[in-house]
PDB file of N, CA and C in Angstrom:
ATOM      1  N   UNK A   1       0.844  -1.180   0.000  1.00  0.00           N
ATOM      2  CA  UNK A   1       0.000   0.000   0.000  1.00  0.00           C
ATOM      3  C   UNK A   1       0.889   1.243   0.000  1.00  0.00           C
ATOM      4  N   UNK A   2       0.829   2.515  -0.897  1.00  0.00           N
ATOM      5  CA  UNK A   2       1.296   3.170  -1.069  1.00  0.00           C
ATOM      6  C   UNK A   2       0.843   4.742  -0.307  1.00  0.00           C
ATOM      7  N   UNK A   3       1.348   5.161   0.880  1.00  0.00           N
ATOM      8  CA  UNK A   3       0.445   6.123   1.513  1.00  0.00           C
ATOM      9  C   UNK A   3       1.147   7.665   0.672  1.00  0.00           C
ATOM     10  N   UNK A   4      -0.330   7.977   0.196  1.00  0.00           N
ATOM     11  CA  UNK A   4      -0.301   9.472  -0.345  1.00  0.00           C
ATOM     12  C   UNK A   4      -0.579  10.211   0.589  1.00  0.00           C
ATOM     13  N   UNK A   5      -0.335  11.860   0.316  1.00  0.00           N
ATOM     14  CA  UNK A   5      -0.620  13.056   1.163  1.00  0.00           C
ATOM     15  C   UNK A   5      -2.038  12.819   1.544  1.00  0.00           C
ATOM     16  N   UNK A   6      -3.124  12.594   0.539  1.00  0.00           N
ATOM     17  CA  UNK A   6      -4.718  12.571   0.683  1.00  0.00           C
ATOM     18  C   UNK A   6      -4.532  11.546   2.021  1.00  0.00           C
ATOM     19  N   UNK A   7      -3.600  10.068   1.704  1.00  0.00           N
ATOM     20  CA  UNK A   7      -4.154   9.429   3.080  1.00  0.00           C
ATOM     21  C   UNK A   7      -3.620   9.665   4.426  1.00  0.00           C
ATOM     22  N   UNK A   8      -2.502   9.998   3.854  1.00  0.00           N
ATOM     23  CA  UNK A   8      -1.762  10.816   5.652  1.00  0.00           C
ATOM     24  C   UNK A   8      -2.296  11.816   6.215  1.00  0.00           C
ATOM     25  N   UNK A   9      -3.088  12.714   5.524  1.00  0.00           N
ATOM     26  CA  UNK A   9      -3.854  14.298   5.990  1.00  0.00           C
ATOM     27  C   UNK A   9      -5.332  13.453   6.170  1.00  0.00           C
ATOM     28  N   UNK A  10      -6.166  13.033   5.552  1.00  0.00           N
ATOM     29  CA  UNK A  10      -7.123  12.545   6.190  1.00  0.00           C
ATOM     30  C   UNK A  10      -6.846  11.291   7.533  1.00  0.00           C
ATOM     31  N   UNK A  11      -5.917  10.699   7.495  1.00  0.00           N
ATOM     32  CA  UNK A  11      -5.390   9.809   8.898  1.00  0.00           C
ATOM     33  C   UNK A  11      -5.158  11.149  10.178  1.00  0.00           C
ATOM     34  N   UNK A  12      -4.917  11.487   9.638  1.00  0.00           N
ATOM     35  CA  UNK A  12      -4.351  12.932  10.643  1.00  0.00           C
ATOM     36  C   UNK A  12      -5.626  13.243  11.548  1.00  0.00           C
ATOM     37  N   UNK A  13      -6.569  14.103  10.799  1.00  0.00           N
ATOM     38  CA  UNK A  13      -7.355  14.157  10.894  1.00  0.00           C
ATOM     39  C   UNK A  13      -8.809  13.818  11.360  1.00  0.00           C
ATOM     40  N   UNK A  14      -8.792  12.362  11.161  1.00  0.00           N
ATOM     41  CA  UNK A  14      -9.769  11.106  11.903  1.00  0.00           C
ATOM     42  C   UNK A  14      -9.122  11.393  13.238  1.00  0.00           C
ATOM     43  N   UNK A  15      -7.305  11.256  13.653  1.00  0.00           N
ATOM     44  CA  UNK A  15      -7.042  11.095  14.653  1.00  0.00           C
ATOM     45  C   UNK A  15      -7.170  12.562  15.093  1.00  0.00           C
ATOM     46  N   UNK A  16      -7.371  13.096  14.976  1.00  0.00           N
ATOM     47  CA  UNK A  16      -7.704  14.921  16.031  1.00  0.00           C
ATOM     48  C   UNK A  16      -9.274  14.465  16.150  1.00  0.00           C
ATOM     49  N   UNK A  17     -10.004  14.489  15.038  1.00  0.00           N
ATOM     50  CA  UNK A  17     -11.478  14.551  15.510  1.00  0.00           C
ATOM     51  C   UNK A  17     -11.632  13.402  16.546  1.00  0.00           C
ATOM     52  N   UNK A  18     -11.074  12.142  16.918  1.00  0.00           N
ATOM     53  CA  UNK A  18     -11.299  11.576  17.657  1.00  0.00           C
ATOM     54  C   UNK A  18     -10.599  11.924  18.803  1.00  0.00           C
ATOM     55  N   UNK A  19      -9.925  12.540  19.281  1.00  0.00           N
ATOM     56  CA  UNK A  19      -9.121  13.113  19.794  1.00  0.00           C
ATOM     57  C   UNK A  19      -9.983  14.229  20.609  1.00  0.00           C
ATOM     58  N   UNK A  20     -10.692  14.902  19.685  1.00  0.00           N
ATOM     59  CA  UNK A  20     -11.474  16.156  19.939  1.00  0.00           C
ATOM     60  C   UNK A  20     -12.515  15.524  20.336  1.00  0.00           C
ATOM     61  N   UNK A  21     -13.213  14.161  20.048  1.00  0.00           N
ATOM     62  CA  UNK A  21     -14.327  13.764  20.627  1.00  0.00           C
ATOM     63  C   UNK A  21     -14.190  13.333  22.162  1.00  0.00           C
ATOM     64  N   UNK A  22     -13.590  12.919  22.282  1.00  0.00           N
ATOM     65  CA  UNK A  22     -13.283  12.465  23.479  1.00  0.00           C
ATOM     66  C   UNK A  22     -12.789  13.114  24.660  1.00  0.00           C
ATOM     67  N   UNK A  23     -11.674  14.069  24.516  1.00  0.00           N
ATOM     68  CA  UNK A  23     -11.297  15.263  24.870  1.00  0.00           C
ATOM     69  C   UNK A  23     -12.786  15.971  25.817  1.00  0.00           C
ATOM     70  N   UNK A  24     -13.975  15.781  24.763  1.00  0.00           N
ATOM     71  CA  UNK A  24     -15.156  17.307  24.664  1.00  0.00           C
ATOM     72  C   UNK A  24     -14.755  18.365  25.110  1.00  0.00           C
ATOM     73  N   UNK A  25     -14.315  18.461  23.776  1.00  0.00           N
ATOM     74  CA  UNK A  25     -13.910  20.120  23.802  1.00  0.00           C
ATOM     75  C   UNK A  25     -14.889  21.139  23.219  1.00  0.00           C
ATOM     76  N   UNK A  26     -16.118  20.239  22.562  1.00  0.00           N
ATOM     77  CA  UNK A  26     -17.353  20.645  22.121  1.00  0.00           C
ATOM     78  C   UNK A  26     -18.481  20.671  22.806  1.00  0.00           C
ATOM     79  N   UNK A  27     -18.047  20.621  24.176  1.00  0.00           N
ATOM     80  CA  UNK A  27     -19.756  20.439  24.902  1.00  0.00           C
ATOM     81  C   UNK A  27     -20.562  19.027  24.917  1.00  0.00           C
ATOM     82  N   UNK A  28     -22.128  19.643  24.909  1.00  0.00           N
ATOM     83  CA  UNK A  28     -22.701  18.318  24.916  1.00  0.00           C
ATOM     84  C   UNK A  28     -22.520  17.885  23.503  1.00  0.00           C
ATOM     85  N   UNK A  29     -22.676  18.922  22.271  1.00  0.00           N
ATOM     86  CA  UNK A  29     -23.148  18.316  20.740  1.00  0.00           C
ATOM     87  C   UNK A  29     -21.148  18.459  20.288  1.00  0.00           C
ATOM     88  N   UNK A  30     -20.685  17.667  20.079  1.00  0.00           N
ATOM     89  CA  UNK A  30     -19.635  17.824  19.664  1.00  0.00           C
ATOM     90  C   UNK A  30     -19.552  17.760  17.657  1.00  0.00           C
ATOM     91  N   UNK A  31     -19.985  18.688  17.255  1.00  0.00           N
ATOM     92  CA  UNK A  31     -20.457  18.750  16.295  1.00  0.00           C
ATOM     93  C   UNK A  31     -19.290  18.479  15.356  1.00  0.00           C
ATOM     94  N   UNK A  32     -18.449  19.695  15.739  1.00  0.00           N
ATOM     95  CA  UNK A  32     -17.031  19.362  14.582  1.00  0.00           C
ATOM     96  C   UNK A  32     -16.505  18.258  14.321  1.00  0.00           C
ATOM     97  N   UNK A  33     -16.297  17.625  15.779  1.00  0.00           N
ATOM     98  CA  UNK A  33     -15.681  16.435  16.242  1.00  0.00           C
ATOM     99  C   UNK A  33     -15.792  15.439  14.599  1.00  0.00           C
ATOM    100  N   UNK A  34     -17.404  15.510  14.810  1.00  0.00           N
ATOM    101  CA  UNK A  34     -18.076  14.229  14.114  1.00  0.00           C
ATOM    102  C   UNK A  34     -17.798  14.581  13.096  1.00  0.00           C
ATOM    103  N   UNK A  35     -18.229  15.476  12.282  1.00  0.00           N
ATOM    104  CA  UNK A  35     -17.632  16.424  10.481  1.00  0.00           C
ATOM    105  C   UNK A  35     -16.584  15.853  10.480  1.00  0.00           C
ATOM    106  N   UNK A  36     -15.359  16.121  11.414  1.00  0.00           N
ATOM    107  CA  UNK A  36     -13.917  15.608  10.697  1.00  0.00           C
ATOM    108  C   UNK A  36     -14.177  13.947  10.789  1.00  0.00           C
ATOM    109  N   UNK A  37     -14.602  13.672  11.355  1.00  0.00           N
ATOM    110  CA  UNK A  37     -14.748  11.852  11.344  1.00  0.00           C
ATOM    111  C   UNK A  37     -15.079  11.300  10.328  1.00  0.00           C
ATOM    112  N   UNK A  38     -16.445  12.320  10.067  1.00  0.00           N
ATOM    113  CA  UNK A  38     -17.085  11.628   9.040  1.00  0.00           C
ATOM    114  C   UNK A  38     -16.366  11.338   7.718  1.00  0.00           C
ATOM    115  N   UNK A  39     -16.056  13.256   7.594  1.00  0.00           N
ATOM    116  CA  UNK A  39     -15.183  13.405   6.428  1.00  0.00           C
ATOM    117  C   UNK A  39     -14.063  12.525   5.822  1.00  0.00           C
ATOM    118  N   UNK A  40     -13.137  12.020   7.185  1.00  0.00           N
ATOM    119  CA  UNK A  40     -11.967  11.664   7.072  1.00  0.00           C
ATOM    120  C   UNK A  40     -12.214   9.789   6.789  1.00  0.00           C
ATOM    121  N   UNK A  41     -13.095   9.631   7.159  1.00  0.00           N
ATOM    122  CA  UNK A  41     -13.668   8.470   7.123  1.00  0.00           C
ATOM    123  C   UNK A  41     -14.124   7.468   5.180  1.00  0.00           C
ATOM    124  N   UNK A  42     -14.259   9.222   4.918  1.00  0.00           N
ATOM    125  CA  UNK A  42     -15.104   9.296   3.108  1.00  0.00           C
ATOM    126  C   UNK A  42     -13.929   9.032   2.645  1.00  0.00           C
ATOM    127  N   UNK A  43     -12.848  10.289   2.901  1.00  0.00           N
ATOM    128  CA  UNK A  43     -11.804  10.262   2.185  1.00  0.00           C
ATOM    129  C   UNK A  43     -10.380   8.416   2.234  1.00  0.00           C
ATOM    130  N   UNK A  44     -10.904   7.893   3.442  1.00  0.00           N
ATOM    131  CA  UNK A  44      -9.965   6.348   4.172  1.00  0.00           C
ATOM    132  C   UNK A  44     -10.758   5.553   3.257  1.00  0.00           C
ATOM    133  N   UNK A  45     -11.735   5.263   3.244  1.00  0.00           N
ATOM    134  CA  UNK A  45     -12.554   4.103   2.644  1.00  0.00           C
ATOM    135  C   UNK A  45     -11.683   3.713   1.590  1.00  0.00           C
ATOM    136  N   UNK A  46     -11.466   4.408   0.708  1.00  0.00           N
ATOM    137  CA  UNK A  46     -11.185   3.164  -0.900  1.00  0.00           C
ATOM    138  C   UNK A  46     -10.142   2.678  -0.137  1.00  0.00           C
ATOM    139  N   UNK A  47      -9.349   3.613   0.127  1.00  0.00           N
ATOM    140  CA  UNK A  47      -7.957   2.653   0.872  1.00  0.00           C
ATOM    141  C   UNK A  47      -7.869   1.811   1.665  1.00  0.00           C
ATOM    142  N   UNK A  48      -8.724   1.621   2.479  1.00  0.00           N
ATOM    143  CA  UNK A  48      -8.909   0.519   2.978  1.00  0.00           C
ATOM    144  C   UNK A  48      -9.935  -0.784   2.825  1.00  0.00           C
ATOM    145  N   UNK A  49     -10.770  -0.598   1.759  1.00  0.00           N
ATOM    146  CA  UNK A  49     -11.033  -1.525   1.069  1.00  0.00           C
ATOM    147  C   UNK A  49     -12.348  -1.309   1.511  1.00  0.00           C
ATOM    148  N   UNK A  50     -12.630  -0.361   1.984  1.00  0.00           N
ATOM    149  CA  UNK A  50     -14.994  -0.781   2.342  1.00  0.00           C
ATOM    150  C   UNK A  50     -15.601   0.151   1.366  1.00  0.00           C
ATOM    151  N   UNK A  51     -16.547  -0.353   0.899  1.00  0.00           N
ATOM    152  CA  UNK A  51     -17.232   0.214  -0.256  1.00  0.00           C
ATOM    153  C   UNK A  51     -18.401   1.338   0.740  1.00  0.00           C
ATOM    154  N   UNK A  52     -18.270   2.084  -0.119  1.00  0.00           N
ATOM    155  CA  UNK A  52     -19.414   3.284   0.529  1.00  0.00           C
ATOM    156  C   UNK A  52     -20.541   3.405  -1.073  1.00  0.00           C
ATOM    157  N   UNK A  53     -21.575   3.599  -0.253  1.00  0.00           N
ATOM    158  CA  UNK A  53     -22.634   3.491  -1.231  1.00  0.00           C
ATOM    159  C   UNK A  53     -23.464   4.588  -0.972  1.00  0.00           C
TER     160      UNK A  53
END
């Protein structure tokens, strides 16, 4: 497996928002938290092999 910038900056990233979730540094709704998760999550998939539909 060949890690590009796209997968090292979105790895990055998963790891702060989880980081930030847990942390709650957002209160009760940790809103951002979840955005970068999600996001970083869209951008990991092909690379790791789960199909998003």
């Amino acid at each position: 497996m060949t890690i590009t910038l796209t997968f090292l900056l979105a790895a990055i990233a998963l790891i702060c928002g989880v980081l930030m979730l847990v942390g709650g540094r957002f209160g009760r709704i940790p809103l951002a938290a979840i955005a970068i998760i999600c996001l970083s999550v869209i951008v990991l998939a092909p690379s790791l092999g789960i199909a998003i539909k």
